[in-house]
Protein backbone atom coordinates (compact mmCIF):
# COMPACT_ATOMS: atom_id res chain seq x y z
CA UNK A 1 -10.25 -10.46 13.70
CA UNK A 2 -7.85 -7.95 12.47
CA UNK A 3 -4.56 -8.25 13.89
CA UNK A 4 -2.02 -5.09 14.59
CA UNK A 5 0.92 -7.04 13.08
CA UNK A 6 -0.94 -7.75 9.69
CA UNK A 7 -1.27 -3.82 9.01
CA UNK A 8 0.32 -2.16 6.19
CA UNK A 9 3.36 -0.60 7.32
CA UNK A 10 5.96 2.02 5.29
CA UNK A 11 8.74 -0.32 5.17
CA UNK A 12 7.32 -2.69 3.03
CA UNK A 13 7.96 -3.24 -0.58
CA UNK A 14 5.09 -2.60 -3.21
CA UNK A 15 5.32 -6.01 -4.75
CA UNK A 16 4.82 -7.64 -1.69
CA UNK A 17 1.55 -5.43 -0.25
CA UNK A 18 0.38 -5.93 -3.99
CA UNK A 19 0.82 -9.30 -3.63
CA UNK A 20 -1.09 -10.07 -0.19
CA UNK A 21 -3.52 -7.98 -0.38
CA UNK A 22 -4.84 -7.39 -4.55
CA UNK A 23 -7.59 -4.88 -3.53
CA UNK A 24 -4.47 -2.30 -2.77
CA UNK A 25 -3.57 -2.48 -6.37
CA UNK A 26 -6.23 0.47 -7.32
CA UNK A 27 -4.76 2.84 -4.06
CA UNK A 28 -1.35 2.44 -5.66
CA UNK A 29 -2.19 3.59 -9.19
CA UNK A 30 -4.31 6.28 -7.49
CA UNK A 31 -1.16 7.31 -5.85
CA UNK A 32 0.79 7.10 -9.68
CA UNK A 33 3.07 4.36 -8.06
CA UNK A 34 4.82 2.57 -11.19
CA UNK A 35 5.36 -0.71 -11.37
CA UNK A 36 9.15 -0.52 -11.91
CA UNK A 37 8.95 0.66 -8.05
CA UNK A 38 7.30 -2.62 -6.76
CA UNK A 39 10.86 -3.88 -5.28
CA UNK A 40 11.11 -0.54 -3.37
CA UNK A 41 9.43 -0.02 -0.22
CA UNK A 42 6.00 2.00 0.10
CA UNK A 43 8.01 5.35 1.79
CA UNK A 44 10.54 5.39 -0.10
CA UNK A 45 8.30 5.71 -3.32
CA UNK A 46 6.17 8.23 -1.82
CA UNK A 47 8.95 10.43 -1.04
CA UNK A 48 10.14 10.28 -4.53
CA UNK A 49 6.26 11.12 -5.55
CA UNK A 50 6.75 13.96 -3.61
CA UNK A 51 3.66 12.31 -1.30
CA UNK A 52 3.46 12.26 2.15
CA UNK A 53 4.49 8.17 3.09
CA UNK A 54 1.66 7.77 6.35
CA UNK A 55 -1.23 9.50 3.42
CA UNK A 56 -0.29 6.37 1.48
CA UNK A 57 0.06 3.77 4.07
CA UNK A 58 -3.48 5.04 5.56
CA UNK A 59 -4.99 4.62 2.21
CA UNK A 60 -3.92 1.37 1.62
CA UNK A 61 -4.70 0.56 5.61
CA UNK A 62 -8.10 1.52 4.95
CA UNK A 63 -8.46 -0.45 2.06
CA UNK A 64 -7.53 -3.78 3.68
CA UNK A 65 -9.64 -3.22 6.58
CA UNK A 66 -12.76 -1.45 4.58
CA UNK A 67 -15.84 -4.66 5.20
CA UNK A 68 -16.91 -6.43 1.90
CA UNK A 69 -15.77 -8.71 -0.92
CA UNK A 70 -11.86 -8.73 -1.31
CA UNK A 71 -10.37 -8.27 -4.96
């Protein structure tokens, strides 16, 4: 079971979603994060993307939660 407190939330940095949770490595190069941004958190990146920060954390929400084999 999923808990609340394990979700993906804008305040966290890149390097660390990256590193708990691989399969959200494809939904950040779909977003054209670069890797020189993995210290910085998710909304702060986005912003600079010119992206809408909750489109990105819903994305990579989705893609921790989505059923089948984990990358």
């Amino acid at each position: 079971m999923f808990r609340f407190d394990q979700l993906i939330r804008p305040d966290m940095t890149v390097r660390d979603v990256k590193q708990a949770h691989p399969e959200t490595v494809a939904i950040f190069e779909q977003f054209q994060f670069r890797t020189v941004c993995d210290d910085c958190d998710i909304e702060t990146v986005a912003r600079r993307n010119g992206l809408n920060f909750m489109d990105v954390v819903d994305a990579l929400n989705e893609a921790i939660l989505r059923p089948g084999p984990k990358a």
